[in-house]
Each structure stands twice: as C-alpha cells, then as structure tokens.
Protein backbone atom coordinates (compact mmCIF):
# COMPACT_ATOMS: atom_id res chain seq x y z
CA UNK A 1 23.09 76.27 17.45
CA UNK A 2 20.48 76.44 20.44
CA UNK A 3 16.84 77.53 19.23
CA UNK A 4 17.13 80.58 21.99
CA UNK A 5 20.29 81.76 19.96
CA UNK A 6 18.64 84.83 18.92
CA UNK A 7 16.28 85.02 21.70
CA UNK A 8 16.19 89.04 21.56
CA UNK A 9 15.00 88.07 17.55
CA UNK A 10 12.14 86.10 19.09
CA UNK A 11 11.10 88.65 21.56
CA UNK A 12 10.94 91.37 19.06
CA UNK A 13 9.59 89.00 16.52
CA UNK A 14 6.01 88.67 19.74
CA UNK A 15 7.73 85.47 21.95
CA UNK A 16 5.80 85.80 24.99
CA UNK A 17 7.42 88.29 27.61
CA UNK A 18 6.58 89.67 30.42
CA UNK A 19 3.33 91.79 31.13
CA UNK A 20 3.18 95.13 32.26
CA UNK A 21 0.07 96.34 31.69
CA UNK A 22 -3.93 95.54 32.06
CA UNK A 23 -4.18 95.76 28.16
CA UNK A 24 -1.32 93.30 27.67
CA UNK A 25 -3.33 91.20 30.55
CA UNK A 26 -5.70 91.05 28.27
CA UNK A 27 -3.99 89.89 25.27
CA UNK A 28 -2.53 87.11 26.85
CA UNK A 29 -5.48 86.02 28.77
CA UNK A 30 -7.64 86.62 25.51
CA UNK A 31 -4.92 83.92 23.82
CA UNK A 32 -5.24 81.07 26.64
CA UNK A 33 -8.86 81.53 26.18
CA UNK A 34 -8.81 80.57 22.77
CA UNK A 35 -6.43 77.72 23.37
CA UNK A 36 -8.04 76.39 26.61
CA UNK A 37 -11.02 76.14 24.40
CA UNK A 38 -9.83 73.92 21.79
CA UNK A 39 -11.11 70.10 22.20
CA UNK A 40 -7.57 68.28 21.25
CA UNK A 41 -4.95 70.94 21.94
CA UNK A 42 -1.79 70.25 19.70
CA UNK A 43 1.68 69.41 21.58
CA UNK A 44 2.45 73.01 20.48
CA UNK A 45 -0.30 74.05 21.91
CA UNK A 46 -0.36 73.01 25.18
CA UNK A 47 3.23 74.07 25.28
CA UNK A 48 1.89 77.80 24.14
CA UNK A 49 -0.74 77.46 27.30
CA UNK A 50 1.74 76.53 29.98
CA UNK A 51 4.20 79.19 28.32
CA UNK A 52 1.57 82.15 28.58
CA UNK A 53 0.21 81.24 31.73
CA UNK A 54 3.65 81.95 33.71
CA UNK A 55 3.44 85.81 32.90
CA UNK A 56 -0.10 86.03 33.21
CA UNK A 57 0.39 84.53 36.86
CA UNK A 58 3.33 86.75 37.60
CA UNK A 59 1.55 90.00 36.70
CA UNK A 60 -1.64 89.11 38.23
CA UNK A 61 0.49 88.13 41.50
CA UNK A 62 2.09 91.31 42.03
CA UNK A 63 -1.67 92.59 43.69
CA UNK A 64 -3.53 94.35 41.34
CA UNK A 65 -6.02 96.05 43.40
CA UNK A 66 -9.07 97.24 41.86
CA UNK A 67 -9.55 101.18 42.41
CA UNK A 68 -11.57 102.16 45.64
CA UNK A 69 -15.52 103.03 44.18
CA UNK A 70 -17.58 104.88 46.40
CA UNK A 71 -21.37 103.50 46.97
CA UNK A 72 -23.96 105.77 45.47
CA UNK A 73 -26.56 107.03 48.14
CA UNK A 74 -29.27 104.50 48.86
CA UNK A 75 -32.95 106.33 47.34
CA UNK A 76 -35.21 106.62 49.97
CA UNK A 77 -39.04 106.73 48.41
C-alpha cells in the first residue's frame, strides 16, 4: 500500500496543504525559518523545506497587495 493511501488521514493529521490566509503564511514561513536555519539539515528535512515552500510560493503569488496607507501631513515648524 502507497504511503499517500490515506492522504485525507495525513492532511487532517497537519501534512502541509494549501494556505489561505496571512496567519497560515505565517506558520509556514515561521517553519522554513527554523529549518533554513539549521547547519546540516536532515534528508527529511530538506524534503520538509522544498515541501513547504511550494504553498508558501503559491499563496504569496496570487498578489497580495498590501492595503493603500495614506501619508500623514508633513509638520511645518
């Protein structure tokens, strides 16, 4: 039996998936930190880093566009 036999098992059980908000942006991002950081990434682990970045890249390729701020008045003296 394939390992991705149950794959709705390893979704549910936190497999990677896709990203659909900034707070699950986050999470992912916050998890390739830590692994990008290690000195001698495991097999596993460098698996887990190409495997995280593919959602990260998808969500942060559908244009997330940072909310229009308006510049506060210039002070004159």
């Amino acid at each position: 039996m394939s390992a991705l036999a149950n794959a709705v098992e390893m979704v549910k059980s936190g497999a990677p998936r896709i990203i659909r908000c900034d707070e699950e942006l986050r999470e992912y991002t916050d998890a390739l930190f830590r692994l990008t950081a290690k000195n001698k990434p495991t097999g596993a682990e460098l698996d887990t880093i190409d495997l995280l970045t593919l959602p990260v890249t998808d969500y942060e390729s559908k244009g997330r566009v940072a909310p229009e701020v308006s510049p506060e008045p210039r002070k004159v003296a």
